[in-house]
Protein backbone atom coordinates (compact mmCIF):
# COMPACT_ATOMS: atom_id res chain seq x y z
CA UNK A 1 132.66 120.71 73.83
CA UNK A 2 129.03 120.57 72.03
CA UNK A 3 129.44 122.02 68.01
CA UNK A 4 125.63 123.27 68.49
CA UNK A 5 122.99 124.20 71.17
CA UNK A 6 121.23 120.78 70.29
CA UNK A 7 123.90 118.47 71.99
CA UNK A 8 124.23 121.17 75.14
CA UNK A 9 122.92 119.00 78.15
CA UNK A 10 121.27 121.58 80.95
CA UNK A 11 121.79 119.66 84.67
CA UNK A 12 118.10 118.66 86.09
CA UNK A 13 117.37 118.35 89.77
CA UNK A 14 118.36 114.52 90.28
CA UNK A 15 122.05 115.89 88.79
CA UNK A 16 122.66 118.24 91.61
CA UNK A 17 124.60 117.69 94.73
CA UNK A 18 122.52 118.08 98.49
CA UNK A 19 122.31 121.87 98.87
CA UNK A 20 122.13 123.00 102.44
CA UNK A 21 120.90 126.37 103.50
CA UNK A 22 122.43 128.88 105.46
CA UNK A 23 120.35 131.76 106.13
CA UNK A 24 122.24 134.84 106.65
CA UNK A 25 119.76 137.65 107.64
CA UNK A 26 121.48 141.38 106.83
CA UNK A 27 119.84 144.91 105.82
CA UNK A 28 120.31 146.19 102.21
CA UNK A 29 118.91 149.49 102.01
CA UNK A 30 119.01 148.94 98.26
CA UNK A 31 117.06 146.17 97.95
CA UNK A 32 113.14 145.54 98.71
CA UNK A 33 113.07 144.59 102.95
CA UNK A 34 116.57 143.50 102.26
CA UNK A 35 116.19 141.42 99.91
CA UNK A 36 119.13 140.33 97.60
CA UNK A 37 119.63 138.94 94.29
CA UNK A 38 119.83 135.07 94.45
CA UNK A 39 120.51 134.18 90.50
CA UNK A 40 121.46 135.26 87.57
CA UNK A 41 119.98 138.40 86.72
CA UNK A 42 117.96 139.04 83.56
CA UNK A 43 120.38 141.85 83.01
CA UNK A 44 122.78 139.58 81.68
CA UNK A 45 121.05 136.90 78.44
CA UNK A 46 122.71 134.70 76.66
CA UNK A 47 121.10 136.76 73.66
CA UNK A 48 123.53 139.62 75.15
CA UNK A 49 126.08 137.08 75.04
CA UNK A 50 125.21 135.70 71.58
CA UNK A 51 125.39 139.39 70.15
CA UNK A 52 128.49 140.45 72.02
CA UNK A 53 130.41 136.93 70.83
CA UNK A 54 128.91 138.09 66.88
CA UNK A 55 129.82 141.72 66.50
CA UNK A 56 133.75 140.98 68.25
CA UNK A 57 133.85 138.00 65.65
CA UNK A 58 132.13 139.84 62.76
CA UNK A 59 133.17 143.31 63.94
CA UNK A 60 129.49 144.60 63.57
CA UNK A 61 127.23 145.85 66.15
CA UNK A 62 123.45 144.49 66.16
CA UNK A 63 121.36 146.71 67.42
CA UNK A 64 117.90 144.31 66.68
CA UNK A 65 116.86 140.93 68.02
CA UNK A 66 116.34 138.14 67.06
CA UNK A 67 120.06 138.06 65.21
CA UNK A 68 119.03 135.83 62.50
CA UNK A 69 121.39 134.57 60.24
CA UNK A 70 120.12 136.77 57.18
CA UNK A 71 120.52 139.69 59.44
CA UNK A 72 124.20 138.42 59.66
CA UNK A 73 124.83 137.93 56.06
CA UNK A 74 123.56 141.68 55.68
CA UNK A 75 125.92 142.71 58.33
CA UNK A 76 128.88 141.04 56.57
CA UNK A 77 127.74 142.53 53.25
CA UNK A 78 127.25 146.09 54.50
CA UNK A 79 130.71 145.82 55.80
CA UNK A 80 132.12 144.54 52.28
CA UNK A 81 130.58 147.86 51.13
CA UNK A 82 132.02 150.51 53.20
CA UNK A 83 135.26 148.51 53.57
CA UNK A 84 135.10 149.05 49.30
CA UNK A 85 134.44 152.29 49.69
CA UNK A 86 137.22 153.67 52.48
């Protein structure tokens, strides 16, 4: 809905609905006392996201971060290359 990141409105505090808590006490052996995950992990970026959405459109893994856009160019031209020479 947003063409860049700029426009992308995050929801603050006041935006949220009343959240009422329900605590539901259980044992996970895997976790520390119990514990469970309550958000998003930091297994899963949006700079995982980014890359994955890249290489499918661009058909080139990235293997570094930041992907820059001269990193991309590279990509595209390196693919030119061996595409030229298959």
């Amino acid at each position: 809905m947003t063409p860049t990141q700029l426009g992308y409105l995050v929801p603050l505090a006041i935006d949220m609905p009343k959240i009422n808590n329900i605590i539901v006490e259980t044992i996970d052996p895997k976790g520390p006392y119990g514990a469970k995950e309550a958000g998003m992990s930091v297994a899963m970026s949006s700079a995982q996201a980014y890359c994955g959405a890249i290489s499918n459109a661009l058909g080139v893994y990235f293997h570094d971060y930041p992907i820059t856009p001269d990193k991309i160019l590279n990509a595209i031209e390196e693919k030119k290359k061996q595409g030229s020479k298959g």
